[in-house]
Protein backbone atom coordinates (compact mmCIF):
# COMPACT_ATOMS: atom_id res chain seq x y z
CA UNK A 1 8.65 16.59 -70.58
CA UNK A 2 4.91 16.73 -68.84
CA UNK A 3 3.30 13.63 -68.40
CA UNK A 4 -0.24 13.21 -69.74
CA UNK A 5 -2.80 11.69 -67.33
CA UNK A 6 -5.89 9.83 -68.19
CA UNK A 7 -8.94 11.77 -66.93
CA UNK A 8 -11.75 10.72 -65.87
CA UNK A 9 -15.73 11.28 -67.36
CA UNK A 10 -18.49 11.08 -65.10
CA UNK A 11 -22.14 11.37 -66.23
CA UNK A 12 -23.00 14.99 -66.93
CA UNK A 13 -19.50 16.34 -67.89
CA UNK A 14 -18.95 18.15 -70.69
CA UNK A 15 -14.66 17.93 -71.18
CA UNK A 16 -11.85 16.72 -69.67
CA UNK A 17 -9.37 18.43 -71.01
CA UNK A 18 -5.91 16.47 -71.66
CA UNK A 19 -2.81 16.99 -69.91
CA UNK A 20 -0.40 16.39 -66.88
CA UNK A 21 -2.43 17.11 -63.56
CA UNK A 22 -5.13 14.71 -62.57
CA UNK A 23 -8.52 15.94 -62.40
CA UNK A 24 -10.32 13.00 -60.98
CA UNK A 25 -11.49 14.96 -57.33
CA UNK A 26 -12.70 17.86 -59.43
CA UNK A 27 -15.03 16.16 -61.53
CA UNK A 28 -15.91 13.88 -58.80
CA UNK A 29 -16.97 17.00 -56.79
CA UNK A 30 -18.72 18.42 -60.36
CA UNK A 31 -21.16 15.21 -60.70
CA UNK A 32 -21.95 15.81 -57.30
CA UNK A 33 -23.15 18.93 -57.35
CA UNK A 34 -24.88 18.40 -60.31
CA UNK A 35 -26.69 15.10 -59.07
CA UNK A 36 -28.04 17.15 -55.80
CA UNK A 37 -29.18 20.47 -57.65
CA UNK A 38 -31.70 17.90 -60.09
CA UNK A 39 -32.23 16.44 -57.03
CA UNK A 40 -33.53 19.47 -55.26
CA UNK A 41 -35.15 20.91 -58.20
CA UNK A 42 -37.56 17.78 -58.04
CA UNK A 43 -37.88 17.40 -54.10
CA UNK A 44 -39.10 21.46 -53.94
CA UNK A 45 -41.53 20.75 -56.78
CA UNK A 46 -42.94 17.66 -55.09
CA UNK A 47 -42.62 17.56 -51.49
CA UNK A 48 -46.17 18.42 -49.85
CA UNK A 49 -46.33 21.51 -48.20
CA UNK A 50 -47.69 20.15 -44.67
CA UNK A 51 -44.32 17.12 -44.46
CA UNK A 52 -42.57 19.11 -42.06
CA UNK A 53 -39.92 16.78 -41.27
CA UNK A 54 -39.15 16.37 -44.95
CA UNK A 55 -38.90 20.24 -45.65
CA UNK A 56 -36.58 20.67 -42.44
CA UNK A 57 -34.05 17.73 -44.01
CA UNK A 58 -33.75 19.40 -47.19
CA UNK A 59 -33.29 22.62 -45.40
CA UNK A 60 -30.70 20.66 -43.71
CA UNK A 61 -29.40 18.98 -46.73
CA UNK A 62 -29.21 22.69 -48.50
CA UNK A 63 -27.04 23.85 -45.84
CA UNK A 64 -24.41 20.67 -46.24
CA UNK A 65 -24.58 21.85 -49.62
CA UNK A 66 -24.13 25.40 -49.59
CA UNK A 67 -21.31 24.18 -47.57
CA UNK A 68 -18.90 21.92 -49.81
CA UNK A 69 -19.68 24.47 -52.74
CA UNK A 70 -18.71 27.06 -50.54
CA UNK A 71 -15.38 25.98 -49.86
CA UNK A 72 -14.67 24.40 -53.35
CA UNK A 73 -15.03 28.03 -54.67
CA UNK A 74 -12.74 29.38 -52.28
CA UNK A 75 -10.25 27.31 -53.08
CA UNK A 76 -10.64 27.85 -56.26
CA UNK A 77 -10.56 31.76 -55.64
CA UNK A 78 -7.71 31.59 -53.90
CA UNK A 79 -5.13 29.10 -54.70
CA UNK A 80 -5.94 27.45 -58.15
CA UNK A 81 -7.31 31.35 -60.34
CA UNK A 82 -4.36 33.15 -58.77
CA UNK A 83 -1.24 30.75 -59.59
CA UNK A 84 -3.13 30.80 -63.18
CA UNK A 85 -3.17 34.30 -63.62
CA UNK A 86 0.48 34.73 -62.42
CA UNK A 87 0.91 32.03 -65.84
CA UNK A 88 -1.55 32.79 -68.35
CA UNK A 89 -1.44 34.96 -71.74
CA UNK A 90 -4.70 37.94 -72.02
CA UNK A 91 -6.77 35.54 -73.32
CA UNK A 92 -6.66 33.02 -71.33
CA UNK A 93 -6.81 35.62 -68.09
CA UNK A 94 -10.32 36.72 -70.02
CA UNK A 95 -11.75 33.47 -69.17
CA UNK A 96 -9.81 33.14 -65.49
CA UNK A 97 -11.41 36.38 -64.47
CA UNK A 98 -14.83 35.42 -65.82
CA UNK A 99 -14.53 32.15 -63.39
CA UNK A 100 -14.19 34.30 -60.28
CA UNK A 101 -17.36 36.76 -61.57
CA UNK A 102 -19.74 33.40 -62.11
CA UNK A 103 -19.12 32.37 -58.56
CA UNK A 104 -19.82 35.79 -57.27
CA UNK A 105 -22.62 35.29 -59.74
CA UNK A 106 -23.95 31.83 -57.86
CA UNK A 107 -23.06 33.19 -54.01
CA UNK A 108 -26.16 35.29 -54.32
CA UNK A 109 -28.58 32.71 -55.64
CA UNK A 110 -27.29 29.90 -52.85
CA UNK A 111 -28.10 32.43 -50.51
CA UNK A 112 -32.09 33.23 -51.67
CA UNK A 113 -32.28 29.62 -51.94
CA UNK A 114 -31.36 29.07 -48.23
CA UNK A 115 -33.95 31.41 -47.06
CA UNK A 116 -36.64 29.86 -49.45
CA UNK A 117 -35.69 26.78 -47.62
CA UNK A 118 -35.52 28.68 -44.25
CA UNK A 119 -39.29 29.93 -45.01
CA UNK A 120 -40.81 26.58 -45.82
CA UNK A 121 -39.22 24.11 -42.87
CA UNK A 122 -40.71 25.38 -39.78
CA UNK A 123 -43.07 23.50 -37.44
CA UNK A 124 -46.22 24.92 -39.00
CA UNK A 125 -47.10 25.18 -42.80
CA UNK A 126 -46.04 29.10 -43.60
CA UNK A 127 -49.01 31.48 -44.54
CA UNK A 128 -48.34 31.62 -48.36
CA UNK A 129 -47.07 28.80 -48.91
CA UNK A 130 -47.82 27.68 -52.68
CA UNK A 131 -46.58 30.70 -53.47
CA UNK A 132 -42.92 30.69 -51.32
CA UNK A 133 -42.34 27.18 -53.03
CA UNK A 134 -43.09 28.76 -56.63
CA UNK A 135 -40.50 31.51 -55.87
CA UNK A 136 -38.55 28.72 -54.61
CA UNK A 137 -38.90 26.59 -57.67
CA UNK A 138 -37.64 29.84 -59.66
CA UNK A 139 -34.80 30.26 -57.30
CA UNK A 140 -34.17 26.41 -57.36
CA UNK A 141 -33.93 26.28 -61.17
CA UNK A 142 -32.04 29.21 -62.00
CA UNK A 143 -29.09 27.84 -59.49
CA UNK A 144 -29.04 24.65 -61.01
CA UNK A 145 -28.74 26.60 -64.84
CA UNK A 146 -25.96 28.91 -63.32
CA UNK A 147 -23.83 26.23 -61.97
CA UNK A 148 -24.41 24.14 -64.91
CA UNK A 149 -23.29 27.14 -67.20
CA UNK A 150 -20.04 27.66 -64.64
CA UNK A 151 -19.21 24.13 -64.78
CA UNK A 152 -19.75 23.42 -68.52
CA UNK A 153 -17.20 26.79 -68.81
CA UNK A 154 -14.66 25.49 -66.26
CA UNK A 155 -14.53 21.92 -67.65
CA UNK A 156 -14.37 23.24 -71.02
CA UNK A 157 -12.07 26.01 -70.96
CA UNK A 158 -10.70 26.64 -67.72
CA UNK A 159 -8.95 23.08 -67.04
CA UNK A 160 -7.59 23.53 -70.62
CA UNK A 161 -5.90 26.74 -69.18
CA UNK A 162 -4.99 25.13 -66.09
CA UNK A 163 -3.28 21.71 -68.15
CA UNK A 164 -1.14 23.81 -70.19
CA UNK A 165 0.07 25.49 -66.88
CA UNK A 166 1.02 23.01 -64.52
CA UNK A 167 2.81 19.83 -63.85
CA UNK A 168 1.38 16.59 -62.15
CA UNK A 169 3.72 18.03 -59.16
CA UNK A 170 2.54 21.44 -59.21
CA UNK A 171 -0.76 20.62 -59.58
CA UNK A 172 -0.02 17.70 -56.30
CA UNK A 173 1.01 20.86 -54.28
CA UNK A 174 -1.93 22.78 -54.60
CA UNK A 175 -4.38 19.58 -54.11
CA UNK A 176 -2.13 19.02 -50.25
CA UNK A 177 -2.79 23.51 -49.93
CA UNK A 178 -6.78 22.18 -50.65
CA UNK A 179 -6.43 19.55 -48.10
CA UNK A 180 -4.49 21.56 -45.18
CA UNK A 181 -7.85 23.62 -45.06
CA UNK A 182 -10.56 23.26 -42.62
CA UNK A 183 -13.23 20.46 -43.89
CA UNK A 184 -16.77 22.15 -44.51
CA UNK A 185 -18.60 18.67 -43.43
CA UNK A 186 -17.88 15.69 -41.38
CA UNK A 187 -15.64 13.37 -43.79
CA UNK A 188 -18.27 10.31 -43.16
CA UNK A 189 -20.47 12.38 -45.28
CA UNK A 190 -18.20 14.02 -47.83
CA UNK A 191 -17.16 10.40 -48.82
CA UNK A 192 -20.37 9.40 -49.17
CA UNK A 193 -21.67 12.68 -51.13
CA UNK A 194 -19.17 11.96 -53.16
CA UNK A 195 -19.54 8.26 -53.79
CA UNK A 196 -23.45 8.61 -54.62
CA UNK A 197 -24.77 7.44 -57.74
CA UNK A 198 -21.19 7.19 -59.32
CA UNK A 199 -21.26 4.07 -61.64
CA UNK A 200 -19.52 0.97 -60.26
CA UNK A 201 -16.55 0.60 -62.34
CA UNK A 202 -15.81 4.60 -61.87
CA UNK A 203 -16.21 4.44 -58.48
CA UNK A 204 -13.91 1.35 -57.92
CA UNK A 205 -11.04 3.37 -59.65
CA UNK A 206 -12.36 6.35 -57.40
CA UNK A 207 -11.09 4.71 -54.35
CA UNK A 208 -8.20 2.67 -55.65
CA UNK A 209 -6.76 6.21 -56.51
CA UNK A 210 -7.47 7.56 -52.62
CA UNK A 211 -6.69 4.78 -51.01
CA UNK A 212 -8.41 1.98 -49.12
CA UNK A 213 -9.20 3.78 -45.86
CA UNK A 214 -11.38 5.93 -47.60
CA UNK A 215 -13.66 2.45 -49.45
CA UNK A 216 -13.56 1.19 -45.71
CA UNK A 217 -14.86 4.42 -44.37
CA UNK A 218 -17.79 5.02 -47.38
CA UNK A 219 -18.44 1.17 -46.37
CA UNK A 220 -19.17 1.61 -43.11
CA UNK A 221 -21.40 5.09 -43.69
CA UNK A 222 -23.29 4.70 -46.26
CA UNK A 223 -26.28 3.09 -45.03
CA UNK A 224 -26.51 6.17 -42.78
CA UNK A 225 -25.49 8.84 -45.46
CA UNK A 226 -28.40 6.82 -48.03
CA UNK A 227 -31.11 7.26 -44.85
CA UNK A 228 -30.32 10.88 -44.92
CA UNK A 229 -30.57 11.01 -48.44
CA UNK A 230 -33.75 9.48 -48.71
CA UNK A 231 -35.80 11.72 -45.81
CA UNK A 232 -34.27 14.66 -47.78
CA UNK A 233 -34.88 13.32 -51.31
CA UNK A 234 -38.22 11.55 -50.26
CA UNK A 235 -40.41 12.74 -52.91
CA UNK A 236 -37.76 13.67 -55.27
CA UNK A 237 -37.58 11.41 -58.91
């Protein structure tokens, strides 16, 4: 008989669907993305045009971001949808499929938003440049409402799916296939990417589930990752 697993909620989620696989690193990774796309939404609407140095660390930031998304939706694509679909009934393939379109939905807007970035951060103030931060605002916002829609639909109805299909073991196995692959960013940053802004208590059980290494490692970084974060994020709310 499966097991079921308290899950955790994190500020922003919409579900956490009951069952036997722990989803704790997934909706870890969820609040995170959804804590740095308001957080670049408000640093392109109010970072001055001529703070070079600022617009080059977002551009920076954006990239780190683009990153760890990146790779979260390949792994999605191609080890958590397919065992799935090899398991699910036609209605629950319906929504499976529609997980892999909305990422092939967001690829394209990740990318404009890069080269919005890519136009604003170079040594000189770009001719044009109220209006390539409006475009960028537009481009800005409507990534942050297309991953919100994608995550809302995946927390609500996609980890459903996935509970009724797996075991806490199966689901263990494909978490070590996640691991085996090639880290996006250096793991002094991923730790604290994901540690940011998580409430206390939440983040205590955070790293009593990963283990102690990890605490000593985010303890050791995170003045460093918060400096980062705050040339980025200067003007940001």
């Amino acid at each position: 008989m499966s097991t079921t697993t308290e899950q955790m909620m994190l500020p922003g989620q919409t579900a956490a669907p009951a069952g036997p696989a722990d989803m704790m690193m997934m909706y870890v990774m969820h609040h995170a993305f959804r804590r740095d796309l308001t957080r670049f939404t408000d640093a392109v609407g109010a970072t001055p045009l001529e703070d070079r140095a600022t617009w080059q660390a977002l551009a920076a930031r954006w990239d780190r971001f683009f990153e760890v998304l990146h790779h979260h939706h390949s792994a999605e694509d191609d080890l958590i949808w397919p065992y799935l679909l090899e398991r699910a009934d036609a209605e629950e393939r319906v929504t499976l499929e529609a997980m892999e379109a909305e990422h092939g939905e967001i690829d394209p807007l990740l990318t404009s938003v890069a080269e919005g970035f890519a136009a604003l951060a170079g040594d000189r103030v770009p001719a044009g440049g109220d209006d390539l931060r409006a475009a960028l605002r537009v481009r800005m916002a409507a990534t942050r409402d297309c991953l919100a829609r994608h995550l809302e639909h995946e927390e609500t109805e996609a980890i459903a799916i996935l509970q009724r299909h797996t075991t806490a073991e199966s689901w263990k196995a494909i978490e070590d296939e996640i691991g085996k692959r090639k880290a996006p960013v250096p793991l002094s940053f991923m730790v604290g990417w994901c540690a940011e802004d998580v409430p206390a208590h939440k983040l205590d059980e955070i790293f009593g589930a990963v283990g102690l290494p990890f605490k000593v490692l985010w303890l050791l970084t995170r003045g460093g990752f918060r400096r980062g974060e705050r040339k980025a994020f200067k003007y940001a709310a």
